[in-house]
N, C-alpha and C. Protein backbone atom coordinates (compact mmCIF):
# COMPACT_ATOMS: atom_id res chain seq x y z
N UNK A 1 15.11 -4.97 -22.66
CA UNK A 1 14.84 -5.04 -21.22
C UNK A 1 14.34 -6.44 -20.90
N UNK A 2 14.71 -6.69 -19.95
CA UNK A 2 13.69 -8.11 -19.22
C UNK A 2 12.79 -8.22 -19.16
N UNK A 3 12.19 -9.55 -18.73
CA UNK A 3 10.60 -8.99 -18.13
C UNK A 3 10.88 -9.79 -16.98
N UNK A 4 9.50 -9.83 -16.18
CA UNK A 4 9.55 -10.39 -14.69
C UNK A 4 9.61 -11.94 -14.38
N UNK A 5 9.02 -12.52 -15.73
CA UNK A 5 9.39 -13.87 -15.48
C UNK A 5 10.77 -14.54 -15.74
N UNK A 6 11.67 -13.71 -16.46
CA UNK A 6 12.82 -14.40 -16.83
C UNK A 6 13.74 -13.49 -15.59
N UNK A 7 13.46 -12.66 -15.19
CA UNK A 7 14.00 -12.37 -14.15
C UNK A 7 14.31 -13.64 -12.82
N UNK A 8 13.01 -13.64 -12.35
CA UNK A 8 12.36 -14.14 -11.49
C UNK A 8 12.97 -15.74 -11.80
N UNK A 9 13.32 -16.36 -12.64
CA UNK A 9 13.79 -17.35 -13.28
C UNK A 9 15.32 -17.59 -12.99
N UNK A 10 15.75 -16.51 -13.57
CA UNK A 10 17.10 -16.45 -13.12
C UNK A 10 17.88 -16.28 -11.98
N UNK A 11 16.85 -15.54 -11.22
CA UNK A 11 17.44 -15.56 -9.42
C UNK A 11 17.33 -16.92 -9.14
N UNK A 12 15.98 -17.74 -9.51
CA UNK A 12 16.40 -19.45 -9.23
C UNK A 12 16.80 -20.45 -9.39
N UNK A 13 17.78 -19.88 -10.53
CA UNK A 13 18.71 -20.64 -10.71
C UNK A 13 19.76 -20.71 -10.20
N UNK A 14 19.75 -19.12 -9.43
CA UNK A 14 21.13 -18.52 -8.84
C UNK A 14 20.78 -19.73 -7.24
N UNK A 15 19.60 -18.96 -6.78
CA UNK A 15 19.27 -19.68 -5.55
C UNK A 15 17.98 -20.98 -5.42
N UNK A 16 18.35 -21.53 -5.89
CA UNK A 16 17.44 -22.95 -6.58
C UNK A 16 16.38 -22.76 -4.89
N UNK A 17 17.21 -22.79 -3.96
CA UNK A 17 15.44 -23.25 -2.49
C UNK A 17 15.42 -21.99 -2.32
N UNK A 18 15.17 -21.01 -3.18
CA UNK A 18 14.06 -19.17 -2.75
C UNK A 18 12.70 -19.64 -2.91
N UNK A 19 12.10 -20.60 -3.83
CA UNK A 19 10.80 -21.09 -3.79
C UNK A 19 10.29 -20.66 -5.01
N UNK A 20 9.00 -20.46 -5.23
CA UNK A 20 8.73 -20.62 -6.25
C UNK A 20 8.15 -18.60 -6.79
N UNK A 21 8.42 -18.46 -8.52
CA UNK A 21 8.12 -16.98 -8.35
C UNK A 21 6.64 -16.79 -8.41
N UNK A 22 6.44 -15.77 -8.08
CA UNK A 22 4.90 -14.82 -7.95
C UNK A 22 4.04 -15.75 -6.31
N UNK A 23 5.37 -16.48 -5.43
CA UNK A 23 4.43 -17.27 -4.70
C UNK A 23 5.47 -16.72 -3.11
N UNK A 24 6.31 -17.27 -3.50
CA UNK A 24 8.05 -16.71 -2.34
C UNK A 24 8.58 -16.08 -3.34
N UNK A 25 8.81 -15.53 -4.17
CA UNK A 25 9.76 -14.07 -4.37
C UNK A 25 8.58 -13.70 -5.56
N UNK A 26 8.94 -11.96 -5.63
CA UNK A 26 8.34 -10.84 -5.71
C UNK A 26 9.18 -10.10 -7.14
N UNK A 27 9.32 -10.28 -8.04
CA UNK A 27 9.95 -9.02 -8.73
C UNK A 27 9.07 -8.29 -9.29
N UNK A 28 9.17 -7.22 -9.23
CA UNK A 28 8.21 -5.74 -9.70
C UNK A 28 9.18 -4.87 -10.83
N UNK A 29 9.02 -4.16 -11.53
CA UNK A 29 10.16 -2.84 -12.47
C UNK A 29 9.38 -1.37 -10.99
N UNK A 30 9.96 -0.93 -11.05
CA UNK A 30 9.76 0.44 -10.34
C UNK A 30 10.20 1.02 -10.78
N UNK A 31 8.90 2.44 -11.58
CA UNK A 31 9.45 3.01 -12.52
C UNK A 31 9.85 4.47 -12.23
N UNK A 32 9.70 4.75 -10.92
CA UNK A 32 10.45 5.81 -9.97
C UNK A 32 11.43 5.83 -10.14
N UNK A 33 12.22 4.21 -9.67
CA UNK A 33 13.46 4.72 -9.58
C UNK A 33 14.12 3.67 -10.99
N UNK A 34 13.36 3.42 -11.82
CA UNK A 34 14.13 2.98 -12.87
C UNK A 34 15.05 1.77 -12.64
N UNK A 35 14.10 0.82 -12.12
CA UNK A 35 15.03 -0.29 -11.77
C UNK A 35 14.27 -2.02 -11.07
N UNK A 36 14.65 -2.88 -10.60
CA UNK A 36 13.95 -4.20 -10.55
C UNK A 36 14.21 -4.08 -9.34
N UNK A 37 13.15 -4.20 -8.57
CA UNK A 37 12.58 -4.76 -7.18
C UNK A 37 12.40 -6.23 -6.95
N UNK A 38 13.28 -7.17 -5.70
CA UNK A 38 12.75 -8.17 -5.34
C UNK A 38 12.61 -8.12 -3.71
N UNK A 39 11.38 -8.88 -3.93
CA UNK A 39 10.65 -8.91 -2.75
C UNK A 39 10.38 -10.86 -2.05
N UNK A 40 10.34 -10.97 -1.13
CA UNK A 40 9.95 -11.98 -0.78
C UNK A 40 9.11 -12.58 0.09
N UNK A 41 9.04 -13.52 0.98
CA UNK A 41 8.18 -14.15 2.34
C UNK A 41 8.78 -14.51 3.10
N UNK A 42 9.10 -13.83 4.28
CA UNK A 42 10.09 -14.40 4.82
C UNK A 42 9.30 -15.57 5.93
């Protein structure tokens, strides 16, 4: 499994100006529904 920083890593590479993680984007595991949450600032 992943974890949240290499996650969070890899969306910015996808989208280099989302900003920076744990500051403008959000990834969480949610273990409800078994799956990765991103969140952001808009």
């Amino acid at each position: 499994m992943h974890d949240k920083k290499e996650l969070c890593e890899k969306i910015r590479s996808i989208y280099p100006d989302i900003g920076e993680c744990g500051i403008d984007v959000d990834v969480e595991y949610d273990e409800a529904k078994k799956a990765w949450t991103v969140g952001g600032v808009l």
